[in-house]
Protein backbone atom coordinates (compact mmCIF):
# COMPACT_ATOMS: atom_id res chain seq x y z
CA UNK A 1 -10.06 9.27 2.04
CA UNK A 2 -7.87 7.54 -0.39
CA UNK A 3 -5.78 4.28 0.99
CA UNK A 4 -2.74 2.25 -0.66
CA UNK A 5 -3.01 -1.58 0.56
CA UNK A 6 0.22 -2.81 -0.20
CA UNK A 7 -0.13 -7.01 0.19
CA UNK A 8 1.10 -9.84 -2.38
CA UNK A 9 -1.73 -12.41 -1.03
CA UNK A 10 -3.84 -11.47 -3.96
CA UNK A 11 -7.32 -12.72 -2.04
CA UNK A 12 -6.23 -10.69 1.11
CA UNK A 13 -5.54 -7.78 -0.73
CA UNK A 14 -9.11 -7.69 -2.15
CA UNK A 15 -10.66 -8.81 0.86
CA UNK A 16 -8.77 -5.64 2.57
CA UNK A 17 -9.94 -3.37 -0.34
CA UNK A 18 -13.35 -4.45 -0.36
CA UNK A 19 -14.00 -4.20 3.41
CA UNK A 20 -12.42 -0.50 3.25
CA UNK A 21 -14.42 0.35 0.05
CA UNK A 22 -17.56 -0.61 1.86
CA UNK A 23 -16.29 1.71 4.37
CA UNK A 24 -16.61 4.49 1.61
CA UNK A 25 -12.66 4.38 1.16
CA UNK A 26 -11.16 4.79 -2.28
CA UNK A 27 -8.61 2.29 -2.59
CA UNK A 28 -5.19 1.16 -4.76
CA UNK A 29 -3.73 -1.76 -4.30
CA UNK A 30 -0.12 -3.06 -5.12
CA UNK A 31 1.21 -6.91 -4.76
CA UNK A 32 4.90 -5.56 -4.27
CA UNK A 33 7.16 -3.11 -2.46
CA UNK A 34 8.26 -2.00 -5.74
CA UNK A 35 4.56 -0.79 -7.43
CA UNK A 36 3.84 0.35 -4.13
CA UNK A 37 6.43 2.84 -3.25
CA UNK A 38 6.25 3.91 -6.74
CA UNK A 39 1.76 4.49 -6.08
CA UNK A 40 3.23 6.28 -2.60
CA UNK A 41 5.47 8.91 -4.53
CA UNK A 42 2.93 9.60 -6.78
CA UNK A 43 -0.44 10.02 -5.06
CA UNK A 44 -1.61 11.39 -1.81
CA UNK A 45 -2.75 8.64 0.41
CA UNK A 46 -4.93 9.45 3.86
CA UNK A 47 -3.38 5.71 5.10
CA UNK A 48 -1.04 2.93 3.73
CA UNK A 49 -2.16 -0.56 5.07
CA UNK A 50 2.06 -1.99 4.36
CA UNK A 51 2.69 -5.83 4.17
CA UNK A 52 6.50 -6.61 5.38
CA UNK A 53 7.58 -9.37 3.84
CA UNK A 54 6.79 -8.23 0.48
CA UNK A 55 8.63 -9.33 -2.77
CA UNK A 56 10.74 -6.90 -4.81
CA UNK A 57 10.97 -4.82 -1.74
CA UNK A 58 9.88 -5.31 1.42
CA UNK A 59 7.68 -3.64 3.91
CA UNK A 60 10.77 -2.31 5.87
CA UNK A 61 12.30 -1.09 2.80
CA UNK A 62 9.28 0.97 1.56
CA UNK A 63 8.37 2.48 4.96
CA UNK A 64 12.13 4.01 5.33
CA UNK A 65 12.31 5.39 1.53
CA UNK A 66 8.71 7.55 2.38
CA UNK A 67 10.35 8.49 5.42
CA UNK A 68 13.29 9.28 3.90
CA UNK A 69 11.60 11.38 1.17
CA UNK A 70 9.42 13.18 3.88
CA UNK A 71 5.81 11.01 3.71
């Protein structure tokens, strides 16, 4: 399964991706709401592990676009 961390704590964004690539998870990561809704529109992700307070464009933001677009 393929799974977009979106996090802009750079060390807890690879600590997330290396514990789920362990797991046998492929994984993408993005350090804003920006990058990351634009990964979301344009791959299929199994999961999206979505910081809130994200800069550019927060968590809230990003989760109601997807919606919005039908994710």
């Amino acid at each position: 399964m393929r799974v977009l961390v979106v996090e802009d704590e750079e060390r807890f964004a690879a600590g997330l991706r290396d514990g789920l690539e362990a797991e046998g998870f492929a994984v993408d990561v993005a350090y804003d709401g920006v990058d990351g809704l634009w990964l979301a529109r344009e791959h299929t992700y199994g999961a999206i592990v979505l910081d809130i307070m994200l800069p550019k464009l927060n968590g809230y933001r990003v989760c109601r676009t997807l919606r919005a677009d039908g994710d």
